[in-house]
C-alpha atoms as a PDB file:
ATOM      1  CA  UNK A   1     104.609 101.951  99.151  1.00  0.00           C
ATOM      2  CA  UNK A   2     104.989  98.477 100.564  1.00  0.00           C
ATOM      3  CA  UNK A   3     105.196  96.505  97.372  1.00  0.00           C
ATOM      4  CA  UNK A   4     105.250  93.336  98.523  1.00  0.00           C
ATOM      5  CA  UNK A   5     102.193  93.723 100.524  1.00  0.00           C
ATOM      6  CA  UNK A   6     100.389  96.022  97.713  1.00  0.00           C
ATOM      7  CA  UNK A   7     101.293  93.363  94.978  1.00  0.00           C
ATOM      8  CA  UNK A   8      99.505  90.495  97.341  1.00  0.00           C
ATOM      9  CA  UNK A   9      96.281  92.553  97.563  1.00  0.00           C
ATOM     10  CA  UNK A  10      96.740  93.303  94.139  1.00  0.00           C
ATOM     11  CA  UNK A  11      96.289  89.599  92.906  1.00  0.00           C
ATOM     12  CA  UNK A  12      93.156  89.337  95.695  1.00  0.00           C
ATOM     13  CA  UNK A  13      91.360  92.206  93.973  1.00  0.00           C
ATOM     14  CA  UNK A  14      92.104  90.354  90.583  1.00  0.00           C
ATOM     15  CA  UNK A  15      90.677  87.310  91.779  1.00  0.00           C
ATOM     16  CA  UNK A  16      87.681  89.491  93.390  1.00  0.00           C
ATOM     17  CA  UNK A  17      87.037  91.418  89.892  1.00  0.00           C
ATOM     18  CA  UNK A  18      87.420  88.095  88.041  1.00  0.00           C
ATOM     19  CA  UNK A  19      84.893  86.257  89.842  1.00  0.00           C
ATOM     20  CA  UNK A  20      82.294  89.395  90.289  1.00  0.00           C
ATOM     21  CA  UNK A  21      82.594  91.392  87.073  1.00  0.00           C
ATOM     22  CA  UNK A  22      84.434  88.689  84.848  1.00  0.00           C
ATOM     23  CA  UNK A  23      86.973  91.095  84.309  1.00  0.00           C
ATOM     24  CA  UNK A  24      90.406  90.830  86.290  1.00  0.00           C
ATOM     25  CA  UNK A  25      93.213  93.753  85.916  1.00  0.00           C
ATOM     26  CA  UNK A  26      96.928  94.520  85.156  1.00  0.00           C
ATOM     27  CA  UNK A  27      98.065  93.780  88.589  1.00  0.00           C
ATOM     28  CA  UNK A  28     101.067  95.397  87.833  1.00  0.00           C
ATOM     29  CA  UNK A  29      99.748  98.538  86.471  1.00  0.00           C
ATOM     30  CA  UNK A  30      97.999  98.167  90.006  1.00  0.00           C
ATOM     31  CA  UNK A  31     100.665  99.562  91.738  1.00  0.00           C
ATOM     32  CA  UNK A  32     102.949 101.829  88.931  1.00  0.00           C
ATOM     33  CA  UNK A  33      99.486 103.969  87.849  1.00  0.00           C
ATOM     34  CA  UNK A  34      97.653 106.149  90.327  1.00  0.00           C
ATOM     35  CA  UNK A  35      95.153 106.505  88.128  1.00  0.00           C
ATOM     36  CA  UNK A  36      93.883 103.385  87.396  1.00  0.00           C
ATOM     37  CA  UNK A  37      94.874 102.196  90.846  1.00  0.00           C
ATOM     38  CA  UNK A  38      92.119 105.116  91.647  1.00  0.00           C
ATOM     39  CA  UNK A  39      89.725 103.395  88.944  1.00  0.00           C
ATOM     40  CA  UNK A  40      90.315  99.743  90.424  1.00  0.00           C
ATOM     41  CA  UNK A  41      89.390 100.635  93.854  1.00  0.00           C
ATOM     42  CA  UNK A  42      86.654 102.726  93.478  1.00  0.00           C
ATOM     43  CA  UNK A  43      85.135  99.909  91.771  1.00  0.00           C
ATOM     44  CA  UNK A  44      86.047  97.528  94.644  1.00  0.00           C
ATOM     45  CA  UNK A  45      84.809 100.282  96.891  1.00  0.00           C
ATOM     46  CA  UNK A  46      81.116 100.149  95.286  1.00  0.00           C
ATOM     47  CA  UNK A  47      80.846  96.140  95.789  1.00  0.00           C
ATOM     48  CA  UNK A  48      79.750  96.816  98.938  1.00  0.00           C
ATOM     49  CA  UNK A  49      78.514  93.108  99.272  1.00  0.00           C
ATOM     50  CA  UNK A  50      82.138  91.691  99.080  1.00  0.00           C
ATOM     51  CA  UNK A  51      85.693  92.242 100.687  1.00  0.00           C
ATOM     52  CA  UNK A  52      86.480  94.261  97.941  1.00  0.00           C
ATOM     53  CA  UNK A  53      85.586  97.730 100.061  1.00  0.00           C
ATOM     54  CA  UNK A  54      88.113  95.734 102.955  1.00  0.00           C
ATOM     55  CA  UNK A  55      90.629  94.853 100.053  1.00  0.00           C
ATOM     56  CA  UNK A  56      90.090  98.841  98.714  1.00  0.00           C
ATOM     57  CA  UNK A  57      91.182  99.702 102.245  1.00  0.00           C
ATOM     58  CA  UNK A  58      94.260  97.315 102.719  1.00  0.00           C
ATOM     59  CA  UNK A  59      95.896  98.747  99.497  1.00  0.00           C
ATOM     60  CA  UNK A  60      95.238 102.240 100.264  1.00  0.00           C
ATOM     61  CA  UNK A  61      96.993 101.972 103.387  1.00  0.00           C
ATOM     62  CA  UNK A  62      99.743  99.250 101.961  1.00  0.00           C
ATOM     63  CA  UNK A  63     100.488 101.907  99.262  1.00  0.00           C
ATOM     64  CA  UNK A  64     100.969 105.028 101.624  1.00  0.00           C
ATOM     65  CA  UNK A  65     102.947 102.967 104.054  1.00  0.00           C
ATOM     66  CA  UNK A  66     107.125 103.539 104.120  1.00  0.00           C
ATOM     67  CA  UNK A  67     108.834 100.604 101.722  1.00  0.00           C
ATOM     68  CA  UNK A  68     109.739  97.684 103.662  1.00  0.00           C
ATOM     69  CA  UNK A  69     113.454  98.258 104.376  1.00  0.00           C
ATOM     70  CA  UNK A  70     113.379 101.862 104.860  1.00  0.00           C
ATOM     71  CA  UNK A  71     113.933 103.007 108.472  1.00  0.00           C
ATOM     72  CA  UNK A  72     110.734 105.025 110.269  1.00  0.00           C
ATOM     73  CA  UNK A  73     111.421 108.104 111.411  1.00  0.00           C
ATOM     74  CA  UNK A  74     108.919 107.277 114.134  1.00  0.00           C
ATOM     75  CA  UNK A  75     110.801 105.053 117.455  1.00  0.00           C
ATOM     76  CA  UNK A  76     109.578 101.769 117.896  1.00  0.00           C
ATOM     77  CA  UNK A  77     107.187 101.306 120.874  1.00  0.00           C
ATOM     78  CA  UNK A  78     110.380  99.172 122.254  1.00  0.00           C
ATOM     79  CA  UNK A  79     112.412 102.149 121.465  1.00  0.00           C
ATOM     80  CA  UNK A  80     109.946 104.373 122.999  1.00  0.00           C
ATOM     81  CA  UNK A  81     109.768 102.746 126.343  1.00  0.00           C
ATOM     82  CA  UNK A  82     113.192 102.606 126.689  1.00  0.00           C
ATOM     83  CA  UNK A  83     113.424 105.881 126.087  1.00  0.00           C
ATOM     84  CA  UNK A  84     115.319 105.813 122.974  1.00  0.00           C
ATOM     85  CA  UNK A  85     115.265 107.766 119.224  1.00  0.00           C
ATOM     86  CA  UNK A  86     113.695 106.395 116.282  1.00  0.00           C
ATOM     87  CA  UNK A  87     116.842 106.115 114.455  1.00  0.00           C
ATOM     88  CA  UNK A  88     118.719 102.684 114.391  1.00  0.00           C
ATOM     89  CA  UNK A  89     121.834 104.498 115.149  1.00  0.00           C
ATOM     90  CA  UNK A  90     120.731 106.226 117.824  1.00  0.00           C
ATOM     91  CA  UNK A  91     119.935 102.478 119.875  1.00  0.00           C
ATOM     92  CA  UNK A  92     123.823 101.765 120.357  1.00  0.00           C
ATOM     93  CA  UNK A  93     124.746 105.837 121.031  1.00  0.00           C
ATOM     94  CA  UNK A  94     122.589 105.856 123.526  1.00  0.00           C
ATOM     95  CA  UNK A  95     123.175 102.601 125.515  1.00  0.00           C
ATOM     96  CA  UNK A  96     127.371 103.665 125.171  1.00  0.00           C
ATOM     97  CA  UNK A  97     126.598 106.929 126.687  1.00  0.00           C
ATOM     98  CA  UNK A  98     124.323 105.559 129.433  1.00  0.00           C
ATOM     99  CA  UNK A  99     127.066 103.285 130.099  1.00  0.00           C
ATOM    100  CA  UNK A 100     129.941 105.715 129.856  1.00  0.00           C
ATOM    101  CA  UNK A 101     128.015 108.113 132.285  1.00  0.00           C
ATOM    102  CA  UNK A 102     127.139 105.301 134.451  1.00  0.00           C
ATOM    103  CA  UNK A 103     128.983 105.642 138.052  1.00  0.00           C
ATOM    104  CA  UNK A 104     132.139 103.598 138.372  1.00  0.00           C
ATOM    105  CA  UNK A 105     132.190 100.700 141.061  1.00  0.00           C
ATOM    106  CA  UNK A 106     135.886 101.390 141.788  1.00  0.00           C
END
């Protein structure tokens, strides 16, 4: 889950609620509770007339995304087109051995 993000939406959909229903949430309960987390956004999902399917959306995808700080096993698409591994480790192995293996100008 990317908290930081999910926590942002989390006081938009308040706000949303708030002004629409007159009802805001437990913003923090938001993110700990699948279950109401399930609740909240189906009922963001059905106000079809507002961002609050959009907002639904964001924290759907905020919440199954890796924490921020934690390292993707996917490469970068820098990484990638260098032709480098996903792992941060594997950036400096791999320009040592291409240098190590590189022909000497001697």
């Amino acid at each position: 889950m990317h908290t930081r993000h999910c926590l942002k939406l989390a006081h938009r959909i308040h706000a949303l609620l708030e002004h629409e229903l007159g009802q805001g949430i437990d913003r923090q309960r938001l993110l700990a509770d699948p279950l109401y987390a399930r609740d909240v956004l189906l009922v963001c999902d059905a106000l079809v007339a507002t961002v609050g399917p959009l907002l639904a959306r964001s924290f759907r995808r905020a919440a199954a995304a890796p924490e921020e700080g934690t390292p993707s096993t996917r490469p970068s698409r820098w990484a990638a087109w260098l032709g480098l591994g996903g792992l941060p480790g594997s950036v400096h192995q791999a320009f040592s051995s291409r240098s190590s293996s590189a022909p000497s100008a001697t």
